[in-house]
C-alpha atoms as a PDB file:
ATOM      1  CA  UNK A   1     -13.405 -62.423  21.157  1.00  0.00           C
ATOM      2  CA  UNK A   2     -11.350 -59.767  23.506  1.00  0.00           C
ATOM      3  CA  UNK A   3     -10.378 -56.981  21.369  1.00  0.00           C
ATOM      4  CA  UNK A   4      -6.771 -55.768  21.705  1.00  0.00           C
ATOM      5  CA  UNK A   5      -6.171 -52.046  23.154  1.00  0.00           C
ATOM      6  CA  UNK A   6      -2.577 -51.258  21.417  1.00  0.00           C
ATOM      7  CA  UNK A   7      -1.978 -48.091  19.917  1.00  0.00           C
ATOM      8  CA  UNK A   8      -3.420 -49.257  16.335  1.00  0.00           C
ATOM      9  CA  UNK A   9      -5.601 -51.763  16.367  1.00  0.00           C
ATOM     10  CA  UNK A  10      -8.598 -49.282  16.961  1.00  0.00           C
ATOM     11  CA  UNK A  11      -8.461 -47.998  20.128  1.00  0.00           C
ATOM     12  CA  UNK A  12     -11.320 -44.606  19.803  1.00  0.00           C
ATOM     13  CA  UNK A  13     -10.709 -43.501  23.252  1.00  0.00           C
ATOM     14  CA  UNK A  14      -7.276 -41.595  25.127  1.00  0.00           C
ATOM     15  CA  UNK A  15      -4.914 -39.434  23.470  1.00  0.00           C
ATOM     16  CA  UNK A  16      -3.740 -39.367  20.017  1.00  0.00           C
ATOM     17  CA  UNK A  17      -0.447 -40.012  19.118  1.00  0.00           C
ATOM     18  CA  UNK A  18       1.825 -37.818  17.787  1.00  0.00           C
ATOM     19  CA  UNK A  19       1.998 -40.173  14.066  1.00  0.00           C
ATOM     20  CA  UNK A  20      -1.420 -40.032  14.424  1.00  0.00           C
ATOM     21  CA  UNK A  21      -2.243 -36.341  14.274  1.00  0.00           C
ATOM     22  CA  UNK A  22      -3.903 -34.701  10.448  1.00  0.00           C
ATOM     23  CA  UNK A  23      -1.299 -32.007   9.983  1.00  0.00           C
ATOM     24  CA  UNK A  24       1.707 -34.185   9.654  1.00  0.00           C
ATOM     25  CA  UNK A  25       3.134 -33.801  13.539  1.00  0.00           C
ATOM     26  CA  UNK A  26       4.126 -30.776  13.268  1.00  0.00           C
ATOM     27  CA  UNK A  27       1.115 -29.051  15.809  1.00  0.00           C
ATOM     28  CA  UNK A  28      -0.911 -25.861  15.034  1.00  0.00           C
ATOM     29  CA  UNK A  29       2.122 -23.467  14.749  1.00  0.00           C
ATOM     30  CA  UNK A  30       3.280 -25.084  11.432  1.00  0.00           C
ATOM     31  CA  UNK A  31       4.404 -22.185   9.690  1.00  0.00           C
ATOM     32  CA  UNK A  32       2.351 -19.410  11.229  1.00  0.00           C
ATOM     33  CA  UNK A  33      -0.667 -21.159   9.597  1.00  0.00           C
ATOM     34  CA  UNK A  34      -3.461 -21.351  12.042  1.00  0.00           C
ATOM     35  CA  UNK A  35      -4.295 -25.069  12.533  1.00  0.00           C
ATOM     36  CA  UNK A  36      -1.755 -26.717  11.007  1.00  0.00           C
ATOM     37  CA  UNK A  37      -2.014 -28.596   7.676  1.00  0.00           C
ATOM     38  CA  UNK A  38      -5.478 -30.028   8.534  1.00  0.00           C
ATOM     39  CA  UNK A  39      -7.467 -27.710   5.883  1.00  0.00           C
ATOM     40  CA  UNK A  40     -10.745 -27.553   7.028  1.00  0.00           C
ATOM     41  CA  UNK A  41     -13.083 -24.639   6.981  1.00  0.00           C
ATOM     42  CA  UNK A  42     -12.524 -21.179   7.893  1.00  0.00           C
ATOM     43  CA  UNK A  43     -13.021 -20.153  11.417  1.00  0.00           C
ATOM     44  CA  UNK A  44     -14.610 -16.983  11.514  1.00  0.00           C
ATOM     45  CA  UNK A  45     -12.483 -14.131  12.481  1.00  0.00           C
ATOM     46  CA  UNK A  46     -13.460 -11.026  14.258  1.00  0.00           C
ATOM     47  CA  UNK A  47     -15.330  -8.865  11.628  1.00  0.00           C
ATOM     48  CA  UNK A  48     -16.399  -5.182  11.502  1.00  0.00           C
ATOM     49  CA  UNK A  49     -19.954  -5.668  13.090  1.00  0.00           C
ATOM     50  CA  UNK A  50     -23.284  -4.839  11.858  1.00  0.00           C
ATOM     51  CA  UNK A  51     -22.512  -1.975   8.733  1.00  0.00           C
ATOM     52  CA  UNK A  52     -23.595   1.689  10.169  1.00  0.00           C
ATOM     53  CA  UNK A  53     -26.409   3.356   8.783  1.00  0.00           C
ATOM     54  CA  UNK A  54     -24.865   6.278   8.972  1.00  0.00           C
ATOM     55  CA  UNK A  55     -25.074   7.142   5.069  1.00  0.00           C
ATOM     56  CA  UNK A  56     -28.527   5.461   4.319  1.00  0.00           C
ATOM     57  CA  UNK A  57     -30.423   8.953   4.689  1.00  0.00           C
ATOM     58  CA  UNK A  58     -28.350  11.770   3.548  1.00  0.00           C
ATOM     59  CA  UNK A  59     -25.151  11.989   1.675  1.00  0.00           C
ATOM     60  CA  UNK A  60     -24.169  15.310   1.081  1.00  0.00           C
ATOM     61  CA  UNK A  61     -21.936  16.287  -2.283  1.00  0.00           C
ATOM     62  CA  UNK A  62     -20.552  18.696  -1.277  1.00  0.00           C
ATOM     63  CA  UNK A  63     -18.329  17.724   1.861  1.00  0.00           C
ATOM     64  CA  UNK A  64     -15.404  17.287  -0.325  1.00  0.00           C
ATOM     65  CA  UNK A  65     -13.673  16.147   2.633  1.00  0.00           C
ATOM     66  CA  UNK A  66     -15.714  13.475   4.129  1.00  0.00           C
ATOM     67  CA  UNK A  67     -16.003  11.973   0.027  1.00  0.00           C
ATOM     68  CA  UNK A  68     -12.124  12.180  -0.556  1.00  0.00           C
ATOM     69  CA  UNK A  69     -11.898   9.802   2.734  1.00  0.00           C
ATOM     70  CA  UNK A  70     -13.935   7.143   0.778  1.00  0.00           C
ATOM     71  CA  UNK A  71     -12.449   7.209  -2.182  1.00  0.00           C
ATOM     72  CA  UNK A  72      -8.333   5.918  -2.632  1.00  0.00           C
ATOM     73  CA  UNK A  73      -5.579   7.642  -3.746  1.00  0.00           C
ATOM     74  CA  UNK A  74      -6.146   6.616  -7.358  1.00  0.00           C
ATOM     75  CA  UNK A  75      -9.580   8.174  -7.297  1.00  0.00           C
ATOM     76  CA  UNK A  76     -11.422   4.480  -6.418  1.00  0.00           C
ATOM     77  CA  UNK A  77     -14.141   4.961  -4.153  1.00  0.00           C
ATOM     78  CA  UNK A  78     -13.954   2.111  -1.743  1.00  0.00           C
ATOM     79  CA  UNK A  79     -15.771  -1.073  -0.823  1.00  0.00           C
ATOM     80  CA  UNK A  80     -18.775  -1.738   1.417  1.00  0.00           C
ATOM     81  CA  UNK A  81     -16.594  -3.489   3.498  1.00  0.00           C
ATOM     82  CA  UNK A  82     -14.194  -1.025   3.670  1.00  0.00           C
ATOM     83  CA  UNK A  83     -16.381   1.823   4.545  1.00  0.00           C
ATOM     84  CA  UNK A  84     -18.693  -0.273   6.397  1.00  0.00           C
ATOM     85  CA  UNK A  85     -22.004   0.856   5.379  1.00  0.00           C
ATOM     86  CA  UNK A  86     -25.315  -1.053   4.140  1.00  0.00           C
ATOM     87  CA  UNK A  87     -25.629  -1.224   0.056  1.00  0.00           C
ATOM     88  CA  UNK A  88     -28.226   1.685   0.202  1.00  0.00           C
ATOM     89  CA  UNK A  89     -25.604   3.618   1.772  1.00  0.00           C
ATOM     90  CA  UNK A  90     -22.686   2.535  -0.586  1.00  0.00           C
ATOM     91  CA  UNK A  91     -25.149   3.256  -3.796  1.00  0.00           C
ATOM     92  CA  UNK A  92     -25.482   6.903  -2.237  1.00  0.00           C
ATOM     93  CA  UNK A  93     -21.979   7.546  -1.461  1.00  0.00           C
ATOM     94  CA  UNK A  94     -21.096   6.310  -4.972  1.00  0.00           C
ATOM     95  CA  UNK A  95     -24.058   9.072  -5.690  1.00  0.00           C
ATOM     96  CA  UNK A  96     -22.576  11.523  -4.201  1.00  0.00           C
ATOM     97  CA  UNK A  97     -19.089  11.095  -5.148  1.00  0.00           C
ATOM     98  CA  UNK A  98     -19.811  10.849  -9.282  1.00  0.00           C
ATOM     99  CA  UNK A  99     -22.129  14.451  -8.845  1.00  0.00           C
ATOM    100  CA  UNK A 100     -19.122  15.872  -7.031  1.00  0.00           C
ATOM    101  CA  UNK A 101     -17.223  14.313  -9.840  1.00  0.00           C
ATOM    102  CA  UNK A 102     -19.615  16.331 -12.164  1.00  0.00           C
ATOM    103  CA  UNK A 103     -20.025  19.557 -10.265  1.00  0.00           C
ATOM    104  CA  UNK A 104     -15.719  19.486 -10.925  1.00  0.00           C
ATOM    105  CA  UNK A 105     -15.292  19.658  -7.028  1.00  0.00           C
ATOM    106  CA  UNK A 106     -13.460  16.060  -7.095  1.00  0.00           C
ATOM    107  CA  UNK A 107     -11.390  14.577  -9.745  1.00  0.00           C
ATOM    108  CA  UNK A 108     -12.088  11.993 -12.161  1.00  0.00           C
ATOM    109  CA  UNK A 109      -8.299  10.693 -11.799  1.00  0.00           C
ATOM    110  CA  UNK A 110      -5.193  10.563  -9.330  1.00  0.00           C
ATOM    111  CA  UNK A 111      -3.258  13.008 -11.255  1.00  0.00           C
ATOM    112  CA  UNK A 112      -4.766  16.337  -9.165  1.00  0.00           C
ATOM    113  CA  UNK A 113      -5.392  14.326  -5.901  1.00  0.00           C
END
């Protein structure tokens, strides 16, 4: 038995048509969400890179300076992600900002920041 090529009646190859398409017709742009409706997994977006090892030998306490830069206006110290380093370094910037915290060179709050 011939099989029939119309638009619907199984046809794999060729273009789609527009009824056809998973996000509803309206193309990629669909309200500034990338891909459309379609779901789907994450593409992967251009991270930070490789974290810097930059802290994993030596953070000193007191640079007051180069702490305050890693922590937020509140008095958070930030994220790996954030700062970009490898857990050692995080757990030694963390370190190094709670002895400054200590040693009274850094506040414990956002009220003298």
């Amino acid at each position: 038995m011939p099989q029939s090529s119309g638009p619907h009646h199984g046809s794999r190859g060729g273009s789609r048509d527009s009824r056809d398409s998973r996000d509803g017709g309206f193309g990629g742009s669909y309200l500034g969400i990338p891909g459309g409706l379609s779901g789907g997994a994450p593409q992967p977006s251009e991270g930070r890179g490789k974290p810097s090892d930059a802290y994993s030998d030596f953070v000193d306490y007191k640079n007051v300076e180069e702490l305050r830069r890693m922590m937020s206006a509140n008095g958070k110290i930030f994220s790996r992600k954030r700062l970009n380093v490898t857990a050692r370094g995080q757990k030694k910037i963390a370190a190094a900002i709670k002895r400054a915290r200590f040693m009274a060179l850094l506040p414990y709050t956002s009220a003298t920041i």
